[in-house]
Protein backbone atom coordinates (compact mmCIF):
# COMPACT_ATOMS: atom_id res chain seq x y z
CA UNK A 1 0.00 0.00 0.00
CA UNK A 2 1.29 3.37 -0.89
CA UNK A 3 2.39 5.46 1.87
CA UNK A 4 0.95 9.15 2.22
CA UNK A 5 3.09 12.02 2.45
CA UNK A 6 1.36 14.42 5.16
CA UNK A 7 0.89 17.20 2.85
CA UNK A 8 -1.28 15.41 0.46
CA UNK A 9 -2.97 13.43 3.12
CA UNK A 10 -3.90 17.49 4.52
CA UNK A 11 -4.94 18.17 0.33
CA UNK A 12 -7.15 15.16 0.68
CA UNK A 13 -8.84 16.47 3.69
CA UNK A 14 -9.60 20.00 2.59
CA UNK A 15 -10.78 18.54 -1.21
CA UNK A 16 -13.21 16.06 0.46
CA UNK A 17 -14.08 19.59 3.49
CA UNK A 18 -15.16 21.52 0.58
CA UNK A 19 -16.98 18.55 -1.30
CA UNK A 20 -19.00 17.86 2.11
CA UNK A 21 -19.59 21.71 2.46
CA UNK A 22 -20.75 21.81 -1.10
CA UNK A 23 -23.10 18.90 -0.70
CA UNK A 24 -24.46 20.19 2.67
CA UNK A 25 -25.31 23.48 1.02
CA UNK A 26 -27.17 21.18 -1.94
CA UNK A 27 -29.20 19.55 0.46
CA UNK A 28 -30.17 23.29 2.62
CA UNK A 29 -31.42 24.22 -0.88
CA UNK A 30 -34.03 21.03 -1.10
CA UNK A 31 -34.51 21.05 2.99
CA UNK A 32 -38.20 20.14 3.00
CA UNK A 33 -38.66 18.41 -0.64
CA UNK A 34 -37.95 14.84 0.73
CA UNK A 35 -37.81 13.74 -3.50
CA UNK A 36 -35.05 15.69 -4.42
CA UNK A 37 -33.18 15.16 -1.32
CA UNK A 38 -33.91 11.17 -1.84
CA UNK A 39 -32.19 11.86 -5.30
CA UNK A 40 -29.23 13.53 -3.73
CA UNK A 41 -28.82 10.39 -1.35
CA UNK A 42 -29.29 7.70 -4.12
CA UNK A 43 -26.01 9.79 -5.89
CA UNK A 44 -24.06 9.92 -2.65
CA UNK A 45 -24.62 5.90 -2.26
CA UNK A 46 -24.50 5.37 -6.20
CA UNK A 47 -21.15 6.82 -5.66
CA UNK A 48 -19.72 5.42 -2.61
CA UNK A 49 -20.24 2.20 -4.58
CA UNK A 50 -18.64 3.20 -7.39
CA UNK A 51 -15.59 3.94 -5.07
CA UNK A 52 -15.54 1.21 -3.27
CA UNK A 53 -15.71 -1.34 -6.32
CA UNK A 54 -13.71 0.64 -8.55
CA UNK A 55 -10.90 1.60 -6.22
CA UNK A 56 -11.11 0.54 -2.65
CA UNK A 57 -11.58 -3.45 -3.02
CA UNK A 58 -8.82 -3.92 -5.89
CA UNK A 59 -6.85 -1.65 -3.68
CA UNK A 60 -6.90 -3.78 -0.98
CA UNK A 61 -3.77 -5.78 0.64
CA UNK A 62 -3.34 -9.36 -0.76
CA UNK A 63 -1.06 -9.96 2.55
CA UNK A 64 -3.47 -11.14 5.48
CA UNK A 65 -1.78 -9.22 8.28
CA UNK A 66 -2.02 -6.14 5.85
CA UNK A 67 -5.65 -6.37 4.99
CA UNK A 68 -6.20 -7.39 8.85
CA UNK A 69 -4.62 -4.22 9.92
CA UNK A 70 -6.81 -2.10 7.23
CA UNK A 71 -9.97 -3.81 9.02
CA UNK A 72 -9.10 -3.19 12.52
CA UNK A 73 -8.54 0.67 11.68
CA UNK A 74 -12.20 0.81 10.63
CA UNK A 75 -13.22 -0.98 13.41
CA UNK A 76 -11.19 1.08 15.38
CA UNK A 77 -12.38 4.57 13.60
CA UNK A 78 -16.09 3.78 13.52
CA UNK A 79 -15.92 1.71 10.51
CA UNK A 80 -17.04 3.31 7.07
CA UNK A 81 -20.60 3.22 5.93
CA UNK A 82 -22.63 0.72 5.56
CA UNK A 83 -20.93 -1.44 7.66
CA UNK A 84 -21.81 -1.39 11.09
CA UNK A 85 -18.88 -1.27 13.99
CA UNK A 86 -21.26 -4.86 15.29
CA UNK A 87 -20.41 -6.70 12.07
CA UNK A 88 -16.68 -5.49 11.12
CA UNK A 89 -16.22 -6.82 15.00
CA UNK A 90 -17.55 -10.11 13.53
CA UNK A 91 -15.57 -9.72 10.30
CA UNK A 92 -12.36 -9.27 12.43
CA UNK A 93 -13.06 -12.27 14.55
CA UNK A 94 -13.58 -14.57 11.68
CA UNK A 95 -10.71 -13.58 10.10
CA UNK A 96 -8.65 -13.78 13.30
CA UNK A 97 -9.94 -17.32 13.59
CA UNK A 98 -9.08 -18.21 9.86
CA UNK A 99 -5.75 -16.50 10.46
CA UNK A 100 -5.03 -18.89 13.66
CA UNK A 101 -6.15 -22.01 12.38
CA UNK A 102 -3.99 -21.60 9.38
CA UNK A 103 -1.13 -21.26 11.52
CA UNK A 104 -1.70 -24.48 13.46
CA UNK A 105 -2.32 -26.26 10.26
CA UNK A 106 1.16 -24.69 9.12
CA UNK A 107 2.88 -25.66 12.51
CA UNK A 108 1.09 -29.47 12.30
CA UNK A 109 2.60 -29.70 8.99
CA UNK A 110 6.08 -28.80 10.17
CA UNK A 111 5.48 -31.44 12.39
CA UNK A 112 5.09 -34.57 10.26
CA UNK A 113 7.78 -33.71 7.77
């Protein structure tokens, strides 16, 4: 995984500020017409999909301890949407318990050789 140089990890912070300002001031011009603010959440969660297919997932670690770590920072921040903090605990326990029988299965093989 790339690192992030702070400077550009401060760009990406003011770029997605002024996105989430933008949108906010979107939505204060519907506030009251439930339809067209509907139709602003349908793009917001059109999008985040879009993201998270197009970049996030083929971003993701092929190393287990690497992906592990990437899951138990968004446990640890709150997760990201759509996944509840009650089910990425569940993820991260599964995986834990993939993770550890993989290493006794590794160490029992060891053994016999």
């Amino acid at each position: 995984m790339p690192m992030v140089s702070p400077d550009s990890a401060a760009n990406l912070s003011e770029q997605l500020d002024r996105i989430q300002q933008e949108l906010l001031a979107i939505a204060a011009q519907y506030e009251g017409n439930g339809e067209r603010l509907l139709e602003i959440l349908r793009e917001l969660e059109f999008t985040h999909r879009q993201i998270s297919e197009d970049y996030f997932y083929p971003s993701l670690p092929e190393r287990r301890r690497d992906l592990y770590n990437i899951l138990r920072d968004m446990e640890t921040e709150g997760g990201w949407p759509y996944i509840a903090r009650p089910k990425l605990q569940f993820i991260l326990e599964k995986f834990l318990a993939v993770e550890s029988e993989a290493l006794e299965n590794d160490s029992e093989d060891d053994g016999e050789e």
